[in-house]
PDB file of N, CA and C in Angstrom:
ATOM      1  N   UNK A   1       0.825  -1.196   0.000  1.00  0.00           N
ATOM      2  CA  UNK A   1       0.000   0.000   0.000  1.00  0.00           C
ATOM      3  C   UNK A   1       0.868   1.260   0.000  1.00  0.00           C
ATOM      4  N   UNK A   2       1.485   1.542   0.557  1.00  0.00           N
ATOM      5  CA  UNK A   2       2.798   2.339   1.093  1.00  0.00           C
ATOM      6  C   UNK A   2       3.486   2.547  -0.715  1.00  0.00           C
ATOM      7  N   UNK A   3       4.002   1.113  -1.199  1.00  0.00           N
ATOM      8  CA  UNK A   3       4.327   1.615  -2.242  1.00  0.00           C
ATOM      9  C   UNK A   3       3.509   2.260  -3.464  1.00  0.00           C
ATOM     10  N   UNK A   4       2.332   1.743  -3.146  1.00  0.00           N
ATOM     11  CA  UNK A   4       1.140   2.550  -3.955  1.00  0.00           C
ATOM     12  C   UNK A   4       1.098   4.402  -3.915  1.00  0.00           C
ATOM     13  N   UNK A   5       1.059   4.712  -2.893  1.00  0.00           N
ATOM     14  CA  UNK A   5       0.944   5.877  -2.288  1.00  0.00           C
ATOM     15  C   UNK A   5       2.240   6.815  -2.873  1.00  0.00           C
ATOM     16  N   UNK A   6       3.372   6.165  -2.999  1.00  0.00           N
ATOM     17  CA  UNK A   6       4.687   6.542  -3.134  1.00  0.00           C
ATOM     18  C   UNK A   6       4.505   6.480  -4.599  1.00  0.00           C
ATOM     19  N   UNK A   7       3.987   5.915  -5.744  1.00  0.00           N
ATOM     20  CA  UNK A   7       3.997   5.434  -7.028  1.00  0.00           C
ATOM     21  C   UNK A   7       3.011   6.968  -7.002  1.00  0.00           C
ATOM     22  N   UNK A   8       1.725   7.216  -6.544  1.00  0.00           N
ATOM     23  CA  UNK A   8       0.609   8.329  -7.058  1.00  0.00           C
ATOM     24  C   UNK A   8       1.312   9.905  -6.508  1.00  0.00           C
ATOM     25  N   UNK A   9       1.939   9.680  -5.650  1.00  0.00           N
ATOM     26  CA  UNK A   9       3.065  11.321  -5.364  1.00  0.00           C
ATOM     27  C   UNK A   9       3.890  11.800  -6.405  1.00  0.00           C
ATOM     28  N   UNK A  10       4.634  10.328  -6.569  1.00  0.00           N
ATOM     29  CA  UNK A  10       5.748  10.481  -8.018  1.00  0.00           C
ATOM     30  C   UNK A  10       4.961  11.005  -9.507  1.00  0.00           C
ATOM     31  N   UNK A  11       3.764  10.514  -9.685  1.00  0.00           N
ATOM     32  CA  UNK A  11       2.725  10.533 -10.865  1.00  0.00           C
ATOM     33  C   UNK A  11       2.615  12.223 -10.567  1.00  0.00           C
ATOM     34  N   UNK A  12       1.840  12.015  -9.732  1.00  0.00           N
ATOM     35  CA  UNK A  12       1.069  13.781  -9.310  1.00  0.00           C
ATOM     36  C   UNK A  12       2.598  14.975  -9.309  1.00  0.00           C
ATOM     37  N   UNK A  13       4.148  14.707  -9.099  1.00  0.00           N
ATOM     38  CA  UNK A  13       4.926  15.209  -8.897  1.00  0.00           C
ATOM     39  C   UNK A  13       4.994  15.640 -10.265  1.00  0.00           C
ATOM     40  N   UNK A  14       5.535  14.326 -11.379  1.00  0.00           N
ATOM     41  CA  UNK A  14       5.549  14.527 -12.782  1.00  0.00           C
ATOM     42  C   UNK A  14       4.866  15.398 -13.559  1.00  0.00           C
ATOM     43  N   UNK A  15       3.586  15.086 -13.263  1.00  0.00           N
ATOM     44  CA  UNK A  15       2.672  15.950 -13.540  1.00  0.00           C
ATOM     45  C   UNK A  15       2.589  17.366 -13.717  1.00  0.00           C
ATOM     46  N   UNK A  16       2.719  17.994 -12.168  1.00  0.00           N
ATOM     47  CA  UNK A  16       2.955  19.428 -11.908  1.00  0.00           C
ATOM     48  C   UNK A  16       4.077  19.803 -12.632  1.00  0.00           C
ATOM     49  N   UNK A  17       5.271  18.964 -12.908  1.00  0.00           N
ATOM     50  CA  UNK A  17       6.476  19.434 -13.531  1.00  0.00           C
ATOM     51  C   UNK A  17       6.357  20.001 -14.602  1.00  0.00           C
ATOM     52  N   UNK A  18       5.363  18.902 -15.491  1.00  0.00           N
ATOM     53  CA  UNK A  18       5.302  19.271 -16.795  1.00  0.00           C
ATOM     54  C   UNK A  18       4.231  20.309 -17.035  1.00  0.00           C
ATOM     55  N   UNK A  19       3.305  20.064 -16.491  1.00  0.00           N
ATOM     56  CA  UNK A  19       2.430  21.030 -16.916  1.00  0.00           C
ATOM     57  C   UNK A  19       3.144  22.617 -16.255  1.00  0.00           C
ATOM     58  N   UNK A  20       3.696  22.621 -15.404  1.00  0.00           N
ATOM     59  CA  UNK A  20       4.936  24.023 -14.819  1.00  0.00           C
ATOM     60  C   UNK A  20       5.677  24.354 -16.340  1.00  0.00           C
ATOM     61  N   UNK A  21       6.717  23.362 -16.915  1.00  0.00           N
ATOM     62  CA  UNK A  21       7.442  23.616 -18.050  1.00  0.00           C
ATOM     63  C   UNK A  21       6.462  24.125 -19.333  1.00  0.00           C
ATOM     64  N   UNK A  22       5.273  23.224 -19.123  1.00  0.00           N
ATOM     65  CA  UNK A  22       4.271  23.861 -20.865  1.00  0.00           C
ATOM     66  C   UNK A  22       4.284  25.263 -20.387  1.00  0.00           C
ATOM     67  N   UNK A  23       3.606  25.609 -19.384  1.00  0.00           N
ATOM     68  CA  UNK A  23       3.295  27.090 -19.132  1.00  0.00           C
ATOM     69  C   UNK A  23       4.403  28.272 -18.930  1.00  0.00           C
ATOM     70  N   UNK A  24       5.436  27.933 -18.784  1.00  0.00           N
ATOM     71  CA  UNK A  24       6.666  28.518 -18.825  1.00  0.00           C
ATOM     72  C   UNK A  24       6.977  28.463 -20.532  1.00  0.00           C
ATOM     73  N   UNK A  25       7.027  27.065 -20.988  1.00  0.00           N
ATOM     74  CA  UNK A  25       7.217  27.427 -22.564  1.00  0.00           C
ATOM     75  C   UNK A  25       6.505  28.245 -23.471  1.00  0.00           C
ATOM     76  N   UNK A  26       4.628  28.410 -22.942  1.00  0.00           N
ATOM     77  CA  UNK A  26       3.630  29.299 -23.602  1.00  0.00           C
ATOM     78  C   UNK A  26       4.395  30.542 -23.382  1.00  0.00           C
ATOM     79  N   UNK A  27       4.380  31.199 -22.213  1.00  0.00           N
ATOM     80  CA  UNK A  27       5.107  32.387 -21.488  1.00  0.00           C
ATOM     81  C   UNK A  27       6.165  32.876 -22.482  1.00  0.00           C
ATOM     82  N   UNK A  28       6.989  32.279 -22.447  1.00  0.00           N
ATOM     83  CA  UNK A  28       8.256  32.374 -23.208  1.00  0.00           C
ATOM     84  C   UNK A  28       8.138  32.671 -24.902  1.00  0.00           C
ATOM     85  N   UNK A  29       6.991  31.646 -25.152  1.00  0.00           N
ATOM     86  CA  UNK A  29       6.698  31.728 -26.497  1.00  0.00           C
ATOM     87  C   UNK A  29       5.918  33.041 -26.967  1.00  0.00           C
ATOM     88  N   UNK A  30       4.713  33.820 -26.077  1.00  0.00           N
ATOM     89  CA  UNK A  30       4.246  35.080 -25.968  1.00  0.00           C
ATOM     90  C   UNK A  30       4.962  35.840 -25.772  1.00  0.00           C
ATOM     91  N   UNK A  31       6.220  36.040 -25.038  1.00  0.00           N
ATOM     92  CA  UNK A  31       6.986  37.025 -25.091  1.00  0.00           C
ATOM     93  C   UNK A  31       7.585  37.214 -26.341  1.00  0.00           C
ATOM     94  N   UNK A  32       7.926  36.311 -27.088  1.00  0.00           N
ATOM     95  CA  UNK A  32       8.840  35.999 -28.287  1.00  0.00           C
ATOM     96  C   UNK A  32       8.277  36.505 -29.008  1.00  0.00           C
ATOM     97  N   UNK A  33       6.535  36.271 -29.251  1.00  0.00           N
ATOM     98  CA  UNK A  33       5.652  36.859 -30.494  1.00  0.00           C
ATOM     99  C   UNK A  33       5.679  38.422 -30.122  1.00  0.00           C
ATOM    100  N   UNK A  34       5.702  38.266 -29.265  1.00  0.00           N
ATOM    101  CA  UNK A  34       4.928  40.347 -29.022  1.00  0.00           C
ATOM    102  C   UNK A  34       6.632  40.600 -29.125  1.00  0.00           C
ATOM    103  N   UNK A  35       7.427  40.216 -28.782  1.00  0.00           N
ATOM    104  CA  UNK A  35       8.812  41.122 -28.944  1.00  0.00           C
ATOM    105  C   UNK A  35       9.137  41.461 -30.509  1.00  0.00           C
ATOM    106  N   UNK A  36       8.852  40.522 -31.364  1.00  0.00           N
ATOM    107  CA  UNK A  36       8.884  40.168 -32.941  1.00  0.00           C
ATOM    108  C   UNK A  36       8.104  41.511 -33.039  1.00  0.00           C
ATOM    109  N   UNK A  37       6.536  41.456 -33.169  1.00  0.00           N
ATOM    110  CA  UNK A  37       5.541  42.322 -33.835  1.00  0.00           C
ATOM    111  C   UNK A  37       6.509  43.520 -33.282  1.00  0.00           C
ATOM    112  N   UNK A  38       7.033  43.829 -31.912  1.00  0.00           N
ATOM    113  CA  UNK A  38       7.388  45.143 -31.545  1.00  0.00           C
ATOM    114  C   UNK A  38       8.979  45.111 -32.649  1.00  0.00           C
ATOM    115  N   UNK A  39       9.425  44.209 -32.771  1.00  0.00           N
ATOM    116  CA  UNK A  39      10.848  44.571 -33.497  1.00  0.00           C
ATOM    117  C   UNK A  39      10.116  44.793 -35.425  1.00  0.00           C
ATOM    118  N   UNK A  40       9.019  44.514 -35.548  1.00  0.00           N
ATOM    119  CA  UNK A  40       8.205  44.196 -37.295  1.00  0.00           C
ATOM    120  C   UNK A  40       8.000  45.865 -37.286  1.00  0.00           C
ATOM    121  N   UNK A  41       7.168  46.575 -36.049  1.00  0.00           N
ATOM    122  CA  UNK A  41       7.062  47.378 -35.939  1.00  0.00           C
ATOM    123  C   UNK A  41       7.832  48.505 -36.104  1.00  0.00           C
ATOM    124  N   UNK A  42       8.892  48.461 -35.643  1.00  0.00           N
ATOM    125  CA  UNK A  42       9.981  49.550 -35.497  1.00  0.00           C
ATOM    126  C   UNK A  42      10.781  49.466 -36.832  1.00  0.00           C
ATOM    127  N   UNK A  43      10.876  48.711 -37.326  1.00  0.00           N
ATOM    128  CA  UNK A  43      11.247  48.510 -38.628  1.00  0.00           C
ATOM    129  C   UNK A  43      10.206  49.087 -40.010  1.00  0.00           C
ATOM    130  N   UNK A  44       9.454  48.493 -39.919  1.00  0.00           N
ATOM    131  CA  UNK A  44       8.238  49.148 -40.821  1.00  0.00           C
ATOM    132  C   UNK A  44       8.329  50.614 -40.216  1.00  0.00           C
ATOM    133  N   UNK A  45       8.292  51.598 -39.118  1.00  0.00           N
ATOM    134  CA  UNK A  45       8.526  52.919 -38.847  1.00  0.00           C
ATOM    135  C   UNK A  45      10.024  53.260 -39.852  1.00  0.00           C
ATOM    136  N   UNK A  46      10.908  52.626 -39.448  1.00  0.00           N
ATOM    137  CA  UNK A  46      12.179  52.673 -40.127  1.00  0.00           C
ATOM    138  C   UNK A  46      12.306  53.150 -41.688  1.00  0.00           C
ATOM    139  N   UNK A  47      11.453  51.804 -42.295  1.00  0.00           N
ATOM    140  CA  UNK A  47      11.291  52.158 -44.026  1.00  0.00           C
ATOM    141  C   UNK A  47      10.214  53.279 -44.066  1.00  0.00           C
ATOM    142  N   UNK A  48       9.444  53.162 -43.248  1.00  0.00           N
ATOM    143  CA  UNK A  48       8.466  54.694 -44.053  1.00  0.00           C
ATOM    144  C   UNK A  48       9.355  56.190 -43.760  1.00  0.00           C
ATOM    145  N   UNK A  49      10.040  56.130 -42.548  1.00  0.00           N
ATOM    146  CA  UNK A  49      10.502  56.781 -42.357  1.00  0.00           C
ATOM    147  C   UNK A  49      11.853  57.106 -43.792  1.00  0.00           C
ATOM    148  N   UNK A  50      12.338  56.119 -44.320  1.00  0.00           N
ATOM    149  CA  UNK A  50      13.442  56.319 -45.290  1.00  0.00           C
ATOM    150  C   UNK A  50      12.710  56.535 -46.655  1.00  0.00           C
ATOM    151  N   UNK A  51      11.187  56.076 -46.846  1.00  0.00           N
ATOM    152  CA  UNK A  51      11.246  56.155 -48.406  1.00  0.00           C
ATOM    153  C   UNK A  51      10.322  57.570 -48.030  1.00  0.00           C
ATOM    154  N   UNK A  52       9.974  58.217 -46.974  1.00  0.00           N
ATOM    155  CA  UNK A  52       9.724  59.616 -46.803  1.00  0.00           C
ATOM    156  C   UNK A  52      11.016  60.443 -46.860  1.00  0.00           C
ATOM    157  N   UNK A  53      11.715  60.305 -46.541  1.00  0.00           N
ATOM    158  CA  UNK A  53      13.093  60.696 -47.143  1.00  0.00           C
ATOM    159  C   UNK A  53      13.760  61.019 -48.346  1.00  0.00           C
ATOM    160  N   UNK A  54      13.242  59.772 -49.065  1.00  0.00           N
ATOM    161  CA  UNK A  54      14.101  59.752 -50.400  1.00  0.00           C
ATOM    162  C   UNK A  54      12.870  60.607 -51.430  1.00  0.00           C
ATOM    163  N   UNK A  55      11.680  60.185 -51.103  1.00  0.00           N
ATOM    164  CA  UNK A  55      10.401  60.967 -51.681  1.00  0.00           C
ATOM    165  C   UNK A  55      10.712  62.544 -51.835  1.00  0.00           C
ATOM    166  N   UNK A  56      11.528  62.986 -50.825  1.00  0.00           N
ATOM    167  CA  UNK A  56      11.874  64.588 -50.334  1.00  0.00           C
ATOM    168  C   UNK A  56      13.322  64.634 -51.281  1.00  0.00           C
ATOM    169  N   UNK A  57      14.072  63.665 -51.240  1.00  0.00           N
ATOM    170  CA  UNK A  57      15.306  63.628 -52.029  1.00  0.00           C
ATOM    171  C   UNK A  57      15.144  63.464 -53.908  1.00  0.00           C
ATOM    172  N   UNK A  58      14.552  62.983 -54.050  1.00  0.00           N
ATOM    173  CA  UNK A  58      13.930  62.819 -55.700  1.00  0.00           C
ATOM    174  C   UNK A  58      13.088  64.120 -56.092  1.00  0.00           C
ATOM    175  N   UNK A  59      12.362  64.605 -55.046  1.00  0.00           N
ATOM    176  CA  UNK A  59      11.463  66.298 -55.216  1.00  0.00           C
ATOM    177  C   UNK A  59      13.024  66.814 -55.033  1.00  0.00           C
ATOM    178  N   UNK A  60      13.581  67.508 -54.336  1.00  0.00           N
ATOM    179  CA  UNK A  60      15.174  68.158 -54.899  1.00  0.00           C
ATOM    180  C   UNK A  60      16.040  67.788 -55.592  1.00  0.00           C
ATOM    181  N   UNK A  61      16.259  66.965 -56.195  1.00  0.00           N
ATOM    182  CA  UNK A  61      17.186  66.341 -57.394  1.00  0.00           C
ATOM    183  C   UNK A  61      16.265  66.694 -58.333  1.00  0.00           C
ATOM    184  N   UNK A  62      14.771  66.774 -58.753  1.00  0.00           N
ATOM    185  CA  UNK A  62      14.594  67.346 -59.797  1.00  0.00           C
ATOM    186  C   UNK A  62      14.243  68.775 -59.837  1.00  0.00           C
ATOM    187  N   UNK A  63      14.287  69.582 -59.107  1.00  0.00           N
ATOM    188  CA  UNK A  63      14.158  70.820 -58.873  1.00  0.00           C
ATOM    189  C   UNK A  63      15.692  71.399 -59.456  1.00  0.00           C
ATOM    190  N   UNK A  64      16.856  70.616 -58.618  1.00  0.00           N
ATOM    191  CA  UNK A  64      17.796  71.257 -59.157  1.00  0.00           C
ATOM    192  C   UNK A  64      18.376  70.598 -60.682  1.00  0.00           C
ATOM    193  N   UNK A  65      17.520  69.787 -61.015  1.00  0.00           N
ATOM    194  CA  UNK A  65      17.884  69.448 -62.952  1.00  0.00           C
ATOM    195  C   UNK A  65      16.991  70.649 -63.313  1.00  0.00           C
ATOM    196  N   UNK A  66      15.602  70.754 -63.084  1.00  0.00           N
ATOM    197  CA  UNK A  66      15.190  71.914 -63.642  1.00  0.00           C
ATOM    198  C   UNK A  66      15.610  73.209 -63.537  1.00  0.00           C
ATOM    199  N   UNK A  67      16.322  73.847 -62.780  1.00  0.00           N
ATOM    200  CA  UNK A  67      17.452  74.528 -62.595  1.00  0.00           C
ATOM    201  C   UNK A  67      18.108  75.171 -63.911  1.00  0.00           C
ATOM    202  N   UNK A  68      18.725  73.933 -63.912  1.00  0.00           N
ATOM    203  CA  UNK A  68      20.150  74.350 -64.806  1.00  0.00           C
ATOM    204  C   UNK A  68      19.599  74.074 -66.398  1.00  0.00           C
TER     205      UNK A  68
END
């Protein structure tokens, strides 16, 4: 009986372990997605930010061909 008891602790121990590690791996895995969208984010700011740039750079390169 004793070893019965000792066999359903070890079960129920396992148990908590793993289901501890899934929820730590979800955790981990949500941080990972939202850090991505925030790094997709700052990047997409990045290019609008550069082809607003070059948009302003192509309007003065032809201003100064029409120029001369």
């Amino acid at each position: 009986m004793h070893d019965l008891a000792t066999l359903i602790v070890a079960i129920t121990g396992l148990l908590g372990a793993a289901i501890s590690a899934y929820q730590a791996f979800a955790k981990h895995k949500k941080d990972t997605i939202s850090e991505l969208k925030a790094d997709c984010e700052m990047y997409r700011q990045r290019w609008l930010a550069a082809e607003k740039l070059n948009e302003e750079l192509k309007k003065e390169l032809e201003k100064c061909q029409t120029r001369e």
